[in-house]
N, C-alpha and C. Protein backbone atom coordinates (compact mmCIF):
# COMPACT_ATOMS: atom_id res chain seq x y z
N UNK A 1 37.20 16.62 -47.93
CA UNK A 1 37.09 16.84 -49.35
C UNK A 1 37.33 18.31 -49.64
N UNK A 2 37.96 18.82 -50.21
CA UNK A 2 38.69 19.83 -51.13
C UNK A 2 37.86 20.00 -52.40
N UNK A 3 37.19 21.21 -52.42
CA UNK A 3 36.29 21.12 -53.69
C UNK A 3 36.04 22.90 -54.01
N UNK A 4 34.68 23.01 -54.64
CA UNK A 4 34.60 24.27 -55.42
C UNK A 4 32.72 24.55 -55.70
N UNK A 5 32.29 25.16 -55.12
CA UNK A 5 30.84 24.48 -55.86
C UNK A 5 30.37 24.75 -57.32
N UNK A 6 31.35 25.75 -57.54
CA UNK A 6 31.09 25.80 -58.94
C UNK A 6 31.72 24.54 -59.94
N UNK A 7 32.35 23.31 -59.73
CA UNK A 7 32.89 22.31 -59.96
C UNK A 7 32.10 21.07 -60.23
N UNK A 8 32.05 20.63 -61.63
CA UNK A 8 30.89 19.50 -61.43
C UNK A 8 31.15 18.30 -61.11
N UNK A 9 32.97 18.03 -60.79
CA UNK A 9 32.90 16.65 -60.24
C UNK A 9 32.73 16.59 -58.74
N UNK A 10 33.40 18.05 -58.13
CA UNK A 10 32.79 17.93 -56.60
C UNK A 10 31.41 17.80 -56.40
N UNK A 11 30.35 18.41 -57.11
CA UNK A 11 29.13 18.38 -56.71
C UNK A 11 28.64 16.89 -56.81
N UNK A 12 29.27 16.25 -57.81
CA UNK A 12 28.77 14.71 -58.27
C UNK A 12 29.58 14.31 -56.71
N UNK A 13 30.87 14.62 -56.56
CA UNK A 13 31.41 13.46 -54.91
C UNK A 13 30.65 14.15 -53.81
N UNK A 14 30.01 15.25 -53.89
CA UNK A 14 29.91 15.42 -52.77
C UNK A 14 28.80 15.07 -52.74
N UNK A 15 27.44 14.51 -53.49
CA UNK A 15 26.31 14.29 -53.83
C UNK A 15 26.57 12.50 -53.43
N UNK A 16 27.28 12.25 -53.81
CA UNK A 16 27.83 10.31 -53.25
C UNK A 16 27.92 10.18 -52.15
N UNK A 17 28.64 10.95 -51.70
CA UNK A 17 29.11 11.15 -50.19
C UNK A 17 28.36 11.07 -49.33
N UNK A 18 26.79 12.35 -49.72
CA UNK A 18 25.48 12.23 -48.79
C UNK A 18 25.01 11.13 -49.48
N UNK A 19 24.45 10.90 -50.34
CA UNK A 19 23.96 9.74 -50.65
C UNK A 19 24.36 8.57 -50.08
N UNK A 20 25.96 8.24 -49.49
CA UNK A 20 25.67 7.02 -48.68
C UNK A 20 26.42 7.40 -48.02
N UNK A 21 25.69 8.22 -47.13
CA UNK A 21 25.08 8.61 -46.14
C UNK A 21 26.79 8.66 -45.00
N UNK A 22 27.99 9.04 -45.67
CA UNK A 22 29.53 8.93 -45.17
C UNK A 22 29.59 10.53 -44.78
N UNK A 23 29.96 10.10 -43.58
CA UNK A 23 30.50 11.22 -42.76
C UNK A 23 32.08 12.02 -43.67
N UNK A 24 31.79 13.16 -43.67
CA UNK A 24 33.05 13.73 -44.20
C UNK A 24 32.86 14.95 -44.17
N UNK A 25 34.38 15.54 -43.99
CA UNK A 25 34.33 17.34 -44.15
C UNK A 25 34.60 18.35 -45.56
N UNK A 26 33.64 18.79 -45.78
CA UNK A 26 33.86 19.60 -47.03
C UNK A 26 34.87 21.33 -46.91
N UNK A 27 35.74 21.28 -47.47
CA UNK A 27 36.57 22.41 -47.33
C UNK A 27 35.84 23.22 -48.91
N UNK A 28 35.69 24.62 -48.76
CA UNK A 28 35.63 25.41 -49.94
C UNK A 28 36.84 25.49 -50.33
N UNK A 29 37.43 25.36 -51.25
CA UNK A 29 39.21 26.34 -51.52
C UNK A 29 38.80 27.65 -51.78
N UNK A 30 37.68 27.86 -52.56
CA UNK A 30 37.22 29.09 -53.02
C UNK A 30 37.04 30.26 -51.85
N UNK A 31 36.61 29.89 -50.86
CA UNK A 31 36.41 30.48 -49.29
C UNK A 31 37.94 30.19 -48.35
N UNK A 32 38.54 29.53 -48.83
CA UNK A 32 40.06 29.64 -48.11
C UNK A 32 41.19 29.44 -48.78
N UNK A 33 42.24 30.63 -49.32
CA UNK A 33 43.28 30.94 -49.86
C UNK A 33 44.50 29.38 -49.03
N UNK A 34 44.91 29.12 -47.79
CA UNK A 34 45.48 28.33 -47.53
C UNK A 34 44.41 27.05 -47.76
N UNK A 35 43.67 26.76 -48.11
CA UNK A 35 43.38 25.49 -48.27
C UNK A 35 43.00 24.86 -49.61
N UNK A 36 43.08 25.78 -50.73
CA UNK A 36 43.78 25.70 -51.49
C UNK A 36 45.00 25.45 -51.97
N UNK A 37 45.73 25.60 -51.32
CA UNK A 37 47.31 25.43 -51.22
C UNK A 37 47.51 24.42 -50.65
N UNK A 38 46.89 23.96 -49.85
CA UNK A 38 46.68 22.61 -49.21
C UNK A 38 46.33 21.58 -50.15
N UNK A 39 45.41 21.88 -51.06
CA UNK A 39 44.88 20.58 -51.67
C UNK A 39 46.05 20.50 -52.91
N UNK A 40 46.43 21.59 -53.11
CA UNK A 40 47.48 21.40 -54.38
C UNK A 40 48.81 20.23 -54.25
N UNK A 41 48.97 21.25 -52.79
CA UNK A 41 50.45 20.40 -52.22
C UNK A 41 50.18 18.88 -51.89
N UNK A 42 48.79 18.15 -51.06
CA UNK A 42 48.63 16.74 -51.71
C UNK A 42 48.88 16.56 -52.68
N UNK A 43 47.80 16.58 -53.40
CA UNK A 43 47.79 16.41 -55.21
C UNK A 43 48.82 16.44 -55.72
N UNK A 44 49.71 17.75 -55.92
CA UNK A 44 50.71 17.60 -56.82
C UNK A 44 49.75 18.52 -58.09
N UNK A 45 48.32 18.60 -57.59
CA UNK A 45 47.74 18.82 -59.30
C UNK A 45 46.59 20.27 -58.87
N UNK A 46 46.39 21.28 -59.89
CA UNK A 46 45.53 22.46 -59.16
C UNK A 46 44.14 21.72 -59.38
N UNK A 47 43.77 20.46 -59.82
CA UNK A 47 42.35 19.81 -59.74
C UNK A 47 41.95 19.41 -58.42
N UNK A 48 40.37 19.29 -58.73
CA UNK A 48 39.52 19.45 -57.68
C UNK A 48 38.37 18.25 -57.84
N UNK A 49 37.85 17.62 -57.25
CA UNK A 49 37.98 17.39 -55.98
C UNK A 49 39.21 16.45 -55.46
N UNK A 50 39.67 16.93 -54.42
CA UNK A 50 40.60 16.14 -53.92
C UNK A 50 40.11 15.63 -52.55
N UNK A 51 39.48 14.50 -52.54
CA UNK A 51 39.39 13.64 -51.44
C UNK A 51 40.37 12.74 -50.51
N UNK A 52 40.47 13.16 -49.28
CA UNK A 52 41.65 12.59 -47.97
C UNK A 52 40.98 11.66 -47.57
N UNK A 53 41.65 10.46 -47.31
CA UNK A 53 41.31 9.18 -46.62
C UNK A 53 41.70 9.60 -45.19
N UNK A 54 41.05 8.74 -44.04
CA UNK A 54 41.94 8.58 -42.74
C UNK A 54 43.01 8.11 -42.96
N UNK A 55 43.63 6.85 -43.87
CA UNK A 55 45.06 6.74 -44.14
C UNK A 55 45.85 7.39 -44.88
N UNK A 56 45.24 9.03 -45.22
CA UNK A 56 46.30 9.79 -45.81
C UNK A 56 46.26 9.29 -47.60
N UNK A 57 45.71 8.63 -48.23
CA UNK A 57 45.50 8.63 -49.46
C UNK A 57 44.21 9.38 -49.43
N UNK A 58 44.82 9.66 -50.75
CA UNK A 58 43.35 10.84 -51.49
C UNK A 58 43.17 10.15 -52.81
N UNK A 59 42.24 10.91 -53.75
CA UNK A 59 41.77 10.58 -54.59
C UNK A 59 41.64 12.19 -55.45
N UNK A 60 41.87 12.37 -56.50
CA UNK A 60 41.77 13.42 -57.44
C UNK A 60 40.75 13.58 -58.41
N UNK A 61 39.57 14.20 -58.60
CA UNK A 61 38.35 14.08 -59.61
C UNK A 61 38.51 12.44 -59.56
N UNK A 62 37.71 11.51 -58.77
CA UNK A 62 37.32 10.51 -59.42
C UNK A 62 36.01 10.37 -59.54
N UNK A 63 35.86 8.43 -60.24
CA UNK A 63 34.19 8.79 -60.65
C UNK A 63 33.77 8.16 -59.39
N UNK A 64 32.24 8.24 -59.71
CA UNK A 64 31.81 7.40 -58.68
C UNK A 64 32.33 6.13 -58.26
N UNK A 65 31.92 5.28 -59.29
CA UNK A 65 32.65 3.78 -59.13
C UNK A 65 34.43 3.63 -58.23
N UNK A 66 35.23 4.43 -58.69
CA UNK A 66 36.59 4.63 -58.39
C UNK A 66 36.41 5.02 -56.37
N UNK A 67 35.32 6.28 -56.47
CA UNK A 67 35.16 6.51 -55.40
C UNK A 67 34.42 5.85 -54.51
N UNK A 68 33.27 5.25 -54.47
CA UNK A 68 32.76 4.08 -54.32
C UNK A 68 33.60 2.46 -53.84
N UNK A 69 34.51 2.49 -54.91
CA UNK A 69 35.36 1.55 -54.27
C UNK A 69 35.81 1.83 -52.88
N UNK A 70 36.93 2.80 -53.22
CA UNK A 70 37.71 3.47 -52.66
C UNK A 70 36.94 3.58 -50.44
N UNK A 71 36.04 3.88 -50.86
CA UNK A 71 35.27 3.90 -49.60
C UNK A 71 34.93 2.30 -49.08
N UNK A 72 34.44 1.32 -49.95
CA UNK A 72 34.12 -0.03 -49.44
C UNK A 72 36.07 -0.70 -49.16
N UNK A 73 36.95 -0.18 -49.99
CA UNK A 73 38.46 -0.78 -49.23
C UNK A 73 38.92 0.03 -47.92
N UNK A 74 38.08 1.57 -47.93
CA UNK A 74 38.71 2.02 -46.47
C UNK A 74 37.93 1.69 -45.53
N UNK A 75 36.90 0.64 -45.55
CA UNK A 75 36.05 0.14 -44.68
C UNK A 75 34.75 1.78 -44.12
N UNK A 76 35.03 3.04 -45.07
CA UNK A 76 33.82 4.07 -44.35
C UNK A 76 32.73 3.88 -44.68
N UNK A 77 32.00 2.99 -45.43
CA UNK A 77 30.30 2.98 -45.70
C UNK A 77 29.93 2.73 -44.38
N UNK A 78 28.70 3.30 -44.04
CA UNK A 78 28.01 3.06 -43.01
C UNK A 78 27.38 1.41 -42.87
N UNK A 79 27.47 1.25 -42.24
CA UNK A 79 26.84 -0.70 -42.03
C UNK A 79 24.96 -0.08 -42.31
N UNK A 80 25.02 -1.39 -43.08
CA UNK A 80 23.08 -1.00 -43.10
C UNK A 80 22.29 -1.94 -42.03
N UNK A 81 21.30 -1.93 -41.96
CA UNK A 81 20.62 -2.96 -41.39
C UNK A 81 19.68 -4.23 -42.30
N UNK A 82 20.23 -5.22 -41.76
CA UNK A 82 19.64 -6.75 -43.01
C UNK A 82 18.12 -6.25 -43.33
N UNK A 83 17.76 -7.00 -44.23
CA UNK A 83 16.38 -6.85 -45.26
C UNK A 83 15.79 -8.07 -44.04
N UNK A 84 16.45 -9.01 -43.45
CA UNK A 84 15.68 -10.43 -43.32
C UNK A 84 14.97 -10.18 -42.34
C-alpha cells in the first residue's frame, strides 16, 4: 500500500487492513521520492492510497466495501476459526 499519513483515505485502508487482521506492506511516498513515482506510474493518477494485489491489480482511494471485496476475490482474509 502506497499512502501518506497525512491522507484520510489511507488511514481509513490502512485501519481495514489491521482490522482484518491482512498482512501487507505500507510504503510512505512522503518518506520516499522514488516510491512515489512508483505509485503514480501504476495508477496513472497522483492519488493515494494505491493498493497492489499479488496479481498486480491495485485499487486507487477505495472504500471499504470496494476494498473489502476486493480482498475476499483475492482470496487474502485470514481464515477464522468456526463459532461451533
Amino acid at each position: 500500500m502506497y499512502g501518506a499519513p497525512w491522507c484520510g483515505d489511507c488511514v481509513r485502508s490502512k485501519a481495514l487492513l489491521d482490522r482484518l487482521k491482512v498482512n501487507f506492506e505500507y510504503v510512505d511516498v512522503d518518506q520516499d521520492a522514488r516510491a512515489k513515482d512508483k505509485a503514480i506510474a501504476i495508477s496513472g493518477r497522483q492519488s493515494i492510497p494505491v493498493i497492489v494485489f499479488p496479481d498486480s491489480t491495485y485499487l486507487v482511494e477505495p472504500s471499504d466495501l470496494d476494498l473489502t471485496d476486493k480482498l475476499i476475490e483475492a482470496n487474502l482474509l485470514p481464515s477464522t476459526e468456526s463459532m461451533e
